[in-house]
N, C-alpha and C. Protein backbone atom coordinates (compact mmCIF):
# COMPACT_ATOMS: atom_id res chain seq x y z
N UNK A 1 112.66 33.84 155.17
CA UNK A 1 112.07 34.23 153.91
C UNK A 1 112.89 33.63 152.78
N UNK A 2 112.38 32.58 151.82
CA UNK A 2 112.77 32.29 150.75
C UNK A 2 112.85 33.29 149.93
N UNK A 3 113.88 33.47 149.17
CA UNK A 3 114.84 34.70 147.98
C UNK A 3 114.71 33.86 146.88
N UNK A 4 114.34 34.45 145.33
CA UNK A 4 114.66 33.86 144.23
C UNK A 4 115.07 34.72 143.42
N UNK A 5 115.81 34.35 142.48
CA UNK A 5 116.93 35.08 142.17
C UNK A 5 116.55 34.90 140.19
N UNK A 6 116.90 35.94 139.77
CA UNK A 6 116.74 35.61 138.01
C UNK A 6 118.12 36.01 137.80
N UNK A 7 118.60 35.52 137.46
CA UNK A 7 120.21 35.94 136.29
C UNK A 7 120.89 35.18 135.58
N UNK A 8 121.80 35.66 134.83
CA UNK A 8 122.46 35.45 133.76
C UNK A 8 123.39 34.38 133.74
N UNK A 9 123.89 34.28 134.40
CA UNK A 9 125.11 33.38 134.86
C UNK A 9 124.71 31.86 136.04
N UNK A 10 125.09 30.82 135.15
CA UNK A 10 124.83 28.95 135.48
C UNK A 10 125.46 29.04 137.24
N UNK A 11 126.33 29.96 137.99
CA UNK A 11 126.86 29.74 138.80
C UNK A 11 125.69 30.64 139.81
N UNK A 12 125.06 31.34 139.40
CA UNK A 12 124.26 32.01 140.09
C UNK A 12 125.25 33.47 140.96
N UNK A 13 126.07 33.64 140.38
CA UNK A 13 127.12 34.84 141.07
C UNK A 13 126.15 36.31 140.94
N UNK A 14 125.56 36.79 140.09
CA UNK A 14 125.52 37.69 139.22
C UNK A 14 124.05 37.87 139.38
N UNK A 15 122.84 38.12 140.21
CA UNK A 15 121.38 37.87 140.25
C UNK A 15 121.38 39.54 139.84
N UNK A 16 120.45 39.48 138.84
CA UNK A 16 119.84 40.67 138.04
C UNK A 16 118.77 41.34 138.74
N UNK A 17 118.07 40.40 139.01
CA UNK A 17 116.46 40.34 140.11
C UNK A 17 116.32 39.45 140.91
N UNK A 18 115.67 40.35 142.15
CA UNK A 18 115.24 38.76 143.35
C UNK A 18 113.87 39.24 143.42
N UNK A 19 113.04 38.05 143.78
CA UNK A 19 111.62 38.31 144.13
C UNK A 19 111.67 36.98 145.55
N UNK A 20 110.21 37.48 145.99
CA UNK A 20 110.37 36.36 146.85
C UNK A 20 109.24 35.68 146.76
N UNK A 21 108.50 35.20 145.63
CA UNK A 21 108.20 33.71 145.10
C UNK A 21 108.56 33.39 143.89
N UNK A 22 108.81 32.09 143.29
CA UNK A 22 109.49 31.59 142.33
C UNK A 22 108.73 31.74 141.09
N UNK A 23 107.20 32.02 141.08
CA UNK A 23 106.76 32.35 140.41
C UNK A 23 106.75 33.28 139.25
N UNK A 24 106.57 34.77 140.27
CA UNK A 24 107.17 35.90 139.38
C UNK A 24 108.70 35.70 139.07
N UNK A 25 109.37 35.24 139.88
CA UNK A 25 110.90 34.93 139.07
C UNK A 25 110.52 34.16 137.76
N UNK A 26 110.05 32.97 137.74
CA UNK A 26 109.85 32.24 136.15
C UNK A 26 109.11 33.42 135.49
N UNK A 27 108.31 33.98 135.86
CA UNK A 27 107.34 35.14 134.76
C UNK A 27 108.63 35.74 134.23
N UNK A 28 109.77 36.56 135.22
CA UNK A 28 109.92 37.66 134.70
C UNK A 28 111.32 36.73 133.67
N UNK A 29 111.59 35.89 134.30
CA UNK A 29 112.88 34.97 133.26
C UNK A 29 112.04 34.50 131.89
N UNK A 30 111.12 34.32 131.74
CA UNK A 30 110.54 33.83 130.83
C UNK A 30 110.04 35.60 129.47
N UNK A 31 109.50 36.64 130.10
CA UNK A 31 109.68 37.23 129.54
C UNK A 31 111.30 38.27 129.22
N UNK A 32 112.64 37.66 129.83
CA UNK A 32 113.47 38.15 129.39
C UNK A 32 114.22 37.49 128.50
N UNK A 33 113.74 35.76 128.54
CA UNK A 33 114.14 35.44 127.28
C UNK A 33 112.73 34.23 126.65
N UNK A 34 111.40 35.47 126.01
CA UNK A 34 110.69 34.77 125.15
C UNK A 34 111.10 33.54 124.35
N UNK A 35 112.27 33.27 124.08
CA UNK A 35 112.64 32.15 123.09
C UNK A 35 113.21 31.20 123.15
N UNK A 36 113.27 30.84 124.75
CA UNK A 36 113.66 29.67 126.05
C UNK A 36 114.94 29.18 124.91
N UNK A 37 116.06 30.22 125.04
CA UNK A 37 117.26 29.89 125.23
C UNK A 37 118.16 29.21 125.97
N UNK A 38 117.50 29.56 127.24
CA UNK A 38 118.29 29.02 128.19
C UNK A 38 119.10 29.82 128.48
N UNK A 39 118.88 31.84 128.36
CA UNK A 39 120.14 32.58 128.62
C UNK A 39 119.50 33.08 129.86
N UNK A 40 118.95 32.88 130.42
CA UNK A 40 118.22 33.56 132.01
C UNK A 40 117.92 32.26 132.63
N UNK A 41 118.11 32.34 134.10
CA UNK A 41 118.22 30.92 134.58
C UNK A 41 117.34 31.70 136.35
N UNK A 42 116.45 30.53 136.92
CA UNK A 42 115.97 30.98 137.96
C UNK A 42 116.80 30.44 139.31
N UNK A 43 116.89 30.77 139.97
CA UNK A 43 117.34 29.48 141.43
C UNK A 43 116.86 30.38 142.61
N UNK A 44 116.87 29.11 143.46
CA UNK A 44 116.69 29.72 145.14
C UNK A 44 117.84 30.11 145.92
N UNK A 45 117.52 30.98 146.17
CA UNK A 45 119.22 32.01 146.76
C UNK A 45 119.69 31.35 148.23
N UNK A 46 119.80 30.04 148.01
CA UNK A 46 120.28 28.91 149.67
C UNK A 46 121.32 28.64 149.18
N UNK A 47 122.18 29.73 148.80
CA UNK A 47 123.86 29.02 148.41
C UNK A 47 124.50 29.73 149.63
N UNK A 48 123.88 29.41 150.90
CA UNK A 48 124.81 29.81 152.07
C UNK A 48 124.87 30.94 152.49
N UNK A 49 123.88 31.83 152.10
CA UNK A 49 123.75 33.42 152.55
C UNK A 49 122.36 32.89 152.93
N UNK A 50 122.95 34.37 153.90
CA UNK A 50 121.87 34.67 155.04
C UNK A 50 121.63 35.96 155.02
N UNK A 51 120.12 36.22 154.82
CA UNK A 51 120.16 37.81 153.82
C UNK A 51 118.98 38.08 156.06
N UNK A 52 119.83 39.51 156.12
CA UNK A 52 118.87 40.31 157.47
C UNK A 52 118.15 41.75 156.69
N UNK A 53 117.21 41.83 157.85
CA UNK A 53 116.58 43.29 157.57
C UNK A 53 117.67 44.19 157.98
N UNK A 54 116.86 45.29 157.86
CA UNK A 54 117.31 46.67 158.33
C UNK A 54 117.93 46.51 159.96
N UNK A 55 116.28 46.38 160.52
CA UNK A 55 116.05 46.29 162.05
C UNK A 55 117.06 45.14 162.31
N UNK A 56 116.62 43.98 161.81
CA UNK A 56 118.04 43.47 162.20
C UNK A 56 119.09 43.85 162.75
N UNK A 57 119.89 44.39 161.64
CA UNK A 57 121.35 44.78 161.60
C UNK A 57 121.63 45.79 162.42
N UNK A 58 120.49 46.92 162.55
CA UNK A 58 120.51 48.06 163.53
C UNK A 58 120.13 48.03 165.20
N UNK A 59 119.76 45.82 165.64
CA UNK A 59 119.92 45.47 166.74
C UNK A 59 121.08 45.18 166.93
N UNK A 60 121.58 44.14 166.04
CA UNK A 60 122.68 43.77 166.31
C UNK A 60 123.87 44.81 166.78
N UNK A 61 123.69 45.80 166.06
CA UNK A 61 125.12 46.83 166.18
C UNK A 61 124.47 47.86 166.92
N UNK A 62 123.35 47.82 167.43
CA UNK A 62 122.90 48.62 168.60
C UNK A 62 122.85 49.89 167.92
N UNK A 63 122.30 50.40 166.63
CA UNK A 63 122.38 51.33 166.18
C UNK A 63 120.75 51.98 165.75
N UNK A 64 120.35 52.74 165.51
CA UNK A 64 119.24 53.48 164.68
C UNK A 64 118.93 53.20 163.30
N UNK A 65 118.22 52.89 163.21
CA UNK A 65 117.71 52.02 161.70
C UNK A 65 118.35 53.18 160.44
N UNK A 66 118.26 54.35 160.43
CA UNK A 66 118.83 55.33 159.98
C UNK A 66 120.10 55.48 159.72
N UNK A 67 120.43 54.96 160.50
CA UNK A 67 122.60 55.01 160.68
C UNK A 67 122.54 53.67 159.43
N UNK A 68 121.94 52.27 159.54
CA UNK A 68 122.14 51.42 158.58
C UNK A 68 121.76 51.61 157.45
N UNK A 69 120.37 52.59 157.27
CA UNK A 69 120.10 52.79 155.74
C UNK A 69 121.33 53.86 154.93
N UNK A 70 122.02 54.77 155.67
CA UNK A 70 123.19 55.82 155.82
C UNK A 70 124.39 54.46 155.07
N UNK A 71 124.48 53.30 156.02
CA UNK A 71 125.45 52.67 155.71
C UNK A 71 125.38 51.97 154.16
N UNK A 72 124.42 51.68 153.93
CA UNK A 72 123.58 51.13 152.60
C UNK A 72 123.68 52.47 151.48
N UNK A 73 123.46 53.65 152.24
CA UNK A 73 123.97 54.54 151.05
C UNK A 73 124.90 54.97 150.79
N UNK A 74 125.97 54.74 151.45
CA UNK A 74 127.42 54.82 151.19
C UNK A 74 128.22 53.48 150.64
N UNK A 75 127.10 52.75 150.27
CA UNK A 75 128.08 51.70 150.29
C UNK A 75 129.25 50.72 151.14
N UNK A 76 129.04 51.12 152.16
CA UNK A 76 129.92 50.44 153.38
C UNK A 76 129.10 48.76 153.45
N UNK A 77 127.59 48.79 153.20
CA UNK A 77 126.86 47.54 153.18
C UNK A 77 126.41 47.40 151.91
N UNK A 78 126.47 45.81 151.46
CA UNK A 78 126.50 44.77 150.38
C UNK A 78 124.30 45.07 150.66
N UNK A 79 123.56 45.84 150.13
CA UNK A 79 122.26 45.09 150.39
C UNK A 79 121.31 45.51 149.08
N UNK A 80 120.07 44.74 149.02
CA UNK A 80 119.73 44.62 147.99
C UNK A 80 117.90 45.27 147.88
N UNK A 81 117.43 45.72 147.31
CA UNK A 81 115.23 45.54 147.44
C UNK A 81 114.80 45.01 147.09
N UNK A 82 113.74 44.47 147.81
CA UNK A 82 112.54 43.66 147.50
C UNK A 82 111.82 44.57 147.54
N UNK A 83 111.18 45.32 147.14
CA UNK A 83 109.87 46.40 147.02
C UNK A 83 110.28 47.47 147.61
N UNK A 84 109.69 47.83 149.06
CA UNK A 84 110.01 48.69 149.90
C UNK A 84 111.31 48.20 151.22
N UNK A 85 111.87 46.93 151.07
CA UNK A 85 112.35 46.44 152.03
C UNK A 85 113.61 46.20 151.58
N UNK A 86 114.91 46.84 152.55
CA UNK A 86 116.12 45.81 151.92
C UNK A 86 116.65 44.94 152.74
N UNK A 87 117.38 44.79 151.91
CA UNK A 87 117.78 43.00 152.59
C UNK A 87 119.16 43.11 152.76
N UNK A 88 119.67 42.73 153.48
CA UNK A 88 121.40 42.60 153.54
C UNK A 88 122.08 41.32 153.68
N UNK A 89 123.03 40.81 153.11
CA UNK A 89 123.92 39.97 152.75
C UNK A 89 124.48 39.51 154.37
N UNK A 90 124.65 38.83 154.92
CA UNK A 90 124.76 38.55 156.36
C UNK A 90 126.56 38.61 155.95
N UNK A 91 126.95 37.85 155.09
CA UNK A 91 128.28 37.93 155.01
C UNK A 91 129.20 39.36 154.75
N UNK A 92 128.38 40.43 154.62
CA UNK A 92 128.80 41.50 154.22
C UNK A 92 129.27 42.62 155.84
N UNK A 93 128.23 41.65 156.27
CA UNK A 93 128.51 42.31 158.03
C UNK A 93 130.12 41.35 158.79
N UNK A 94 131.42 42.16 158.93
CA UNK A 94 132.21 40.88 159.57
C UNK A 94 131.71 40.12 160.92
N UNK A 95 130.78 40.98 161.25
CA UNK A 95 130.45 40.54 162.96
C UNK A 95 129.58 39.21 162.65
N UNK A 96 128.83 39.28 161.38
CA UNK A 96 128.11 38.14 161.27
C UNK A 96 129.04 36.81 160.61
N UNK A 97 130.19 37.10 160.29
CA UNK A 97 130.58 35.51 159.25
C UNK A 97 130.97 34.84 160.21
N UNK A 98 130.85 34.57 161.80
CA UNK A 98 131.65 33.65 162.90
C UNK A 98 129.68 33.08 162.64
């Protein structure tokens, strides 16, 4: 799944919003800066992350999809929404950065 990202910052560190077509990303960058400043910037989130589901992460670690959304609400996991779905940072898992 292609990720697009709207935020503030030229390095892309800092994404405000992700959608996943580039479209509504230009809509919503375009109405956060009506006066094409150039202070909202769009990109495709392929700077080397690898974003998993839920189910994913709750195969991998052999766990209950429940135990990972638990982990997501404690903050122990880096993850983010797309609507009803979150997404997790692959690098945020250590089992995943090999």
């Amino acid at each position: 799944m292609k990720l697009y990202i709207v935020t503030t910052s030229r390095d892309y560190e800092f994404p405000i919003e992700w959608y996943t077509n580039r479209e509504d990303a230009e809509c919503r960058r375009n109405s956060l800066d009506p006066t094409g400043y150039g202070l909202f910037y769009v990109a495709e989130a392929t700077y080397g992350h690898k974003f998993l589901s839920v189910t994913q992460v709750s195969q991998f670690y052999n766990v209950p999809r429940n135990t990972v959304l638990n982990w997501i609400k404690q903050g122990n996991i880096k993850a983010f929404r797309i609507g009803s779905k979150w997404m997790i940072k692959a690098e945020s898992l250590p089992s995943f950065n090999s």
